[in-house]
C-alpha atoms as a PDB file:
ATOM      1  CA  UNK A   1       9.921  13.948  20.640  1.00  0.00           C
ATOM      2  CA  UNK A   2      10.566  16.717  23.405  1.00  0.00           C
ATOM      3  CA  UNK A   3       7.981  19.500  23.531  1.00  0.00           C
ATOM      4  CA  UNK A   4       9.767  23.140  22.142  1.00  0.00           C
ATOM      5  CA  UNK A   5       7.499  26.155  22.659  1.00  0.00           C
ATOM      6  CA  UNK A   6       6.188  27.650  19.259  1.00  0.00           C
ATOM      7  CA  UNK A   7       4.739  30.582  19.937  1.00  0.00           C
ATOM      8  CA  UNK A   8       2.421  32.276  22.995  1.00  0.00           C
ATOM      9  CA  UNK A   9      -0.008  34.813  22.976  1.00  0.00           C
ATOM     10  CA  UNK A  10       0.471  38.073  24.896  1.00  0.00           C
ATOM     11  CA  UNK A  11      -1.909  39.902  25.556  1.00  0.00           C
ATOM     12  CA  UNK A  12      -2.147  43.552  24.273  1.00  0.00           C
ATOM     13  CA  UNK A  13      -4.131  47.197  24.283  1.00  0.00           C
ATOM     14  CA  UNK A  14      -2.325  47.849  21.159  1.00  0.00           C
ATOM     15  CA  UNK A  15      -0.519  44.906  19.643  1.00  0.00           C
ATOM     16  CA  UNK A  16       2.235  46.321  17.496  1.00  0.00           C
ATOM     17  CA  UNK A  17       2.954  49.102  20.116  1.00  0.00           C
ATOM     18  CA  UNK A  18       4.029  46.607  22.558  1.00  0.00           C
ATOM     19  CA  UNK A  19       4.969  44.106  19.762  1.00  0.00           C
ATOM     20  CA  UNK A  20       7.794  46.897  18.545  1.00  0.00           C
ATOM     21  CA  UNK A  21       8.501  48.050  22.265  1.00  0.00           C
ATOM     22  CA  UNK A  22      10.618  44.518  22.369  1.00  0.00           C
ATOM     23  CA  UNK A  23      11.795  44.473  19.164  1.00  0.00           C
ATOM     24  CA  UNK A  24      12.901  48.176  19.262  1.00  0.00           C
ATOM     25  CA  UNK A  25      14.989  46.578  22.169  1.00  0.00           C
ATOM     26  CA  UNK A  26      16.300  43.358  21.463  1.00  0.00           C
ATOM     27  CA  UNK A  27      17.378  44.439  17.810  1.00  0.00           C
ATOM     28  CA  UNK A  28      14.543  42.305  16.214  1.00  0.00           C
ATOM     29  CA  UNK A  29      12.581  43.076  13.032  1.00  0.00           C
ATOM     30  CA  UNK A  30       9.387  45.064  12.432  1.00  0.00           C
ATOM     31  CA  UNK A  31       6.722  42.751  13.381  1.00  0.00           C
ATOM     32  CA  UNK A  32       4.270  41.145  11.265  1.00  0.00           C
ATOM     33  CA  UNK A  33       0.716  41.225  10.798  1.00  0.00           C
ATOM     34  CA  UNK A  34      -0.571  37.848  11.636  1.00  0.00           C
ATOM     35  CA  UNK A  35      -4.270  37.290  11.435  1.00  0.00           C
ATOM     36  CA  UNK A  36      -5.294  39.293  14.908  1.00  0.00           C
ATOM     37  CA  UNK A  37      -1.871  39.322  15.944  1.00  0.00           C
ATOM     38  CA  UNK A  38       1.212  41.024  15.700  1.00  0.00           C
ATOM     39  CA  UNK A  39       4.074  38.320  15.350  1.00  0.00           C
ATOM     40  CA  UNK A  40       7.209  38.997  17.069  1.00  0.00           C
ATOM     41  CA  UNK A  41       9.739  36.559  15.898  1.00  0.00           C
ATOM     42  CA  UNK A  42      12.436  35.533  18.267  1.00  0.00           C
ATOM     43  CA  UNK A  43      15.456  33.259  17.985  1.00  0.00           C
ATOM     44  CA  UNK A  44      14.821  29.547  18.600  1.00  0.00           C
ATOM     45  CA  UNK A  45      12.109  29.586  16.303  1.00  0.00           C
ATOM     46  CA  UNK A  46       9.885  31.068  19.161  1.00  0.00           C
ATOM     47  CA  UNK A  47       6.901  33.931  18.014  1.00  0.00           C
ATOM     48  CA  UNK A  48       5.473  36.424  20.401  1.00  0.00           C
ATOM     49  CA  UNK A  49       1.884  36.846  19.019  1.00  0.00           C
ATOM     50  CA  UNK A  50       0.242  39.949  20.231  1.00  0.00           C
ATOM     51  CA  UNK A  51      -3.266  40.486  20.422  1.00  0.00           C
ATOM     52  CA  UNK A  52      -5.184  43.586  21.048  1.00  0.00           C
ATOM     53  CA  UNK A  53      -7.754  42.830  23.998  1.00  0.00           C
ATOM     54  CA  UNK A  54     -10.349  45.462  25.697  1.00  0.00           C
ATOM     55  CA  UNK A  55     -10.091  46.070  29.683  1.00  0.00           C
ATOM     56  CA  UNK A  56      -7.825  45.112  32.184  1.00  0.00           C
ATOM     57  CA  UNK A  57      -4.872  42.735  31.368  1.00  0.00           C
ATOM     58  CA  UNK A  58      -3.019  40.363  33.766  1.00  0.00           C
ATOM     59  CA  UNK A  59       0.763  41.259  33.758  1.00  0.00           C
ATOM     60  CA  UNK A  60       3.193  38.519  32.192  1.00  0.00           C
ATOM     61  CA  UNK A  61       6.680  37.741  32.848  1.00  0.00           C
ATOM     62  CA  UNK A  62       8.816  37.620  29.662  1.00  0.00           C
ATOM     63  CA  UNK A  63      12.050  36.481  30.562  1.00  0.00           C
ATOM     64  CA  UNK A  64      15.206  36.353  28.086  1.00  0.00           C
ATOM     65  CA  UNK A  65      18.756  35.271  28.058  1.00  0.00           C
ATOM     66  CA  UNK A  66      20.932  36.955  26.185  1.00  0.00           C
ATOM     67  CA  UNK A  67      24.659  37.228  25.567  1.00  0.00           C
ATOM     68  CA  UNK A  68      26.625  39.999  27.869  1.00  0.00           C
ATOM     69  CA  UNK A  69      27.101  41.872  24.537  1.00  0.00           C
ATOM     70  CA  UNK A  70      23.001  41.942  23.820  1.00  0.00           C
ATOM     71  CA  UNK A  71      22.858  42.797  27.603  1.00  0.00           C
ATOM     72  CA  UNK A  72      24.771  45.455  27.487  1.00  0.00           C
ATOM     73  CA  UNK A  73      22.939  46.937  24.495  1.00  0.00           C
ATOM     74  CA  UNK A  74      19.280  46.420  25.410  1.00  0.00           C
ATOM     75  CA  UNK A  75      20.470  48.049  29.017  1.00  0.00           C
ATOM     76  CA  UNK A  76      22.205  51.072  27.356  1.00  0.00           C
ATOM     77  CA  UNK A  77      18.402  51.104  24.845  1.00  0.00           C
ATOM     78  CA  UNK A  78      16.750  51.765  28.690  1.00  0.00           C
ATOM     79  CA  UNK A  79      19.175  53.892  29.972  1.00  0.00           C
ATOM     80  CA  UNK A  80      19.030  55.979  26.586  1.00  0.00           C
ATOM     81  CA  UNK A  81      15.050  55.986  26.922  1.00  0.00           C
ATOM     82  CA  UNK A  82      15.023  57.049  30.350  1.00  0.00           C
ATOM     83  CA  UNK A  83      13.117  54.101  30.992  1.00  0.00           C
ATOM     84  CA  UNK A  84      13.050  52.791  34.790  1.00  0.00           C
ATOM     85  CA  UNK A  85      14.386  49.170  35.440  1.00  0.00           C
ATOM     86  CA  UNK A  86      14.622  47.181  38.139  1.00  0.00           C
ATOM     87  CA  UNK A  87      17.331  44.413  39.642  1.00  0.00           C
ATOM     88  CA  UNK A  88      14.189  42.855  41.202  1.00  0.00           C
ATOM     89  CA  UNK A  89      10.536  41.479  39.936  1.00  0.00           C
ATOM     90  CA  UNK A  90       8.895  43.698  43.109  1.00  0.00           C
ATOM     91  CA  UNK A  91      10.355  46.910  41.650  1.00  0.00           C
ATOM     92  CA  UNK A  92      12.272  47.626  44.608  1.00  0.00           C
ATOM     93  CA  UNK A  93      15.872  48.386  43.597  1.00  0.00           C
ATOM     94  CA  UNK A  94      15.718  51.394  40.595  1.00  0.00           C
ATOM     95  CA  UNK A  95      18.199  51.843  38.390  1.00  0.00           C
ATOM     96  CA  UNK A  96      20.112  48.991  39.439  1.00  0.00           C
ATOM     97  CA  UNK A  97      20.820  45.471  37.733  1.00  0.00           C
ATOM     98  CA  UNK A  98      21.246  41.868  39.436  1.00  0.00           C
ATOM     99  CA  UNK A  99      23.980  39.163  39.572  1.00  0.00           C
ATOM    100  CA  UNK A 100      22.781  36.362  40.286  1.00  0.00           C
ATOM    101  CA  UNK A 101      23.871  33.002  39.735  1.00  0.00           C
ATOM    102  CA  UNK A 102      27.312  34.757  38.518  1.00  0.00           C
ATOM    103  CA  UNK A 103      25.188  36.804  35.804  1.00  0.00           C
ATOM    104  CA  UNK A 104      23.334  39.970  34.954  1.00  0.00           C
ATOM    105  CA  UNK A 105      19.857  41.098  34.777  1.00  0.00           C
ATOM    106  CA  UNK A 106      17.274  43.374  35.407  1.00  0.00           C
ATOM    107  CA  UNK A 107      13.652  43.428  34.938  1.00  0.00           C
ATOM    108  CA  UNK A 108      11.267  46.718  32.853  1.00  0.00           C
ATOM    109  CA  UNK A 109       7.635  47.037  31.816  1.00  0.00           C
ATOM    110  CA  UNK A 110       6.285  47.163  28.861  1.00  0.00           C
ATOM    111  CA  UNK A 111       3.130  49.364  27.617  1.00  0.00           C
ATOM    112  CA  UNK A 112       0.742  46.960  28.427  1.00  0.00           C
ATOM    113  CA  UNK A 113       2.881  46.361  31.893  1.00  0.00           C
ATOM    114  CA  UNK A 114       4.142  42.666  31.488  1.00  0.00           C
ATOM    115  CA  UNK A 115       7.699  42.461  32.911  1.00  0.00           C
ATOM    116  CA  UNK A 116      10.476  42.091  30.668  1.00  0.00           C
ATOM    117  CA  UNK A 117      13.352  40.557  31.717  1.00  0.00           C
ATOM    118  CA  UNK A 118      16.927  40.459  30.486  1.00  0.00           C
ATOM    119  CA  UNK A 119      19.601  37.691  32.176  1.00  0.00           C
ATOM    120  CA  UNK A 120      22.999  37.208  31.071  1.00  0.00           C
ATOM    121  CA  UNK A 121      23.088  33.439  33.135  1.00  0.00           C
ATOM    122  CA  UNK A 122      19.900  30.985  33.407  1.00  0.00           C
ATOM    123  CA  UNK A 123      18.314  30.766  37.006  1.00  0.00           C
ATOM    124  CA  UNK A 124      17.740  26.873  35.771  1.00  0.00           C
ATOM    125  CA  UNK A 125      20.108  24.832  38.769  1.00  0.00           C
ATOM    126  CA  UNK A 126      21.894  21.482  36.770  1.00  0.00           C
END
């Protein structure tokens, strides 16, 4: 049987702050209380389990491919929000979004600062 990821644990300074930060954006419900966590559901059967952690905490990279509809929605959510986005993972190019690979994307932080990042087209090569 082929391994499917389940769930993974980000890591949080206040778990359903940066649990509802995505789901505000990607049109998800409220998050649930989990044990320590705050579940994040996503499509795919996938969870996002937040935990609340003291002191410093090592940026992730979320990344997440979604339709050119759901791009165009979780961009306009930014823009709305005046939040600043990126078309590149060294923050370089503000305000602007990429194309590669014959898509869109562009990259944001979160609360906790793990990058977020929305693609229209997988980077995956076949």
């Amino acid at each position: 049987m082929p391994a499917t990821l389940d769930h993974t644990v980000v890591r949080s300074h206040d778990r359903f702050a940066g649990a509802r930060f995505l789901a505000e954006l990607i049109g998800e419900p409220e998050p649930r209380e989990f044990g320590p966590f705050a579940s994040l559901a996503l499509a795919g059967g996938v969870t996002l389990d937040y935990l609340d952690v003291e002191g410093e905490i090592a940026s992730q990279h979320l990344a997440f491919l979604v339709s050119d509809e759901e791009f165009d929605t979780v961009l306009a959510k930014v823009v709305e929000r005046e939040l600043p986005y990126f078309a590149d993972p060294h923050a370089e190019k503000p305000q602007e979004i990429n194309h590669h690979f014959g898509g869109r994307g562009f990259y944001l932080a979160d609360p906790d600062g793990h990058w977020l990042e929305f693609i229209t087209h997988t980077y995956v090569i076949e």
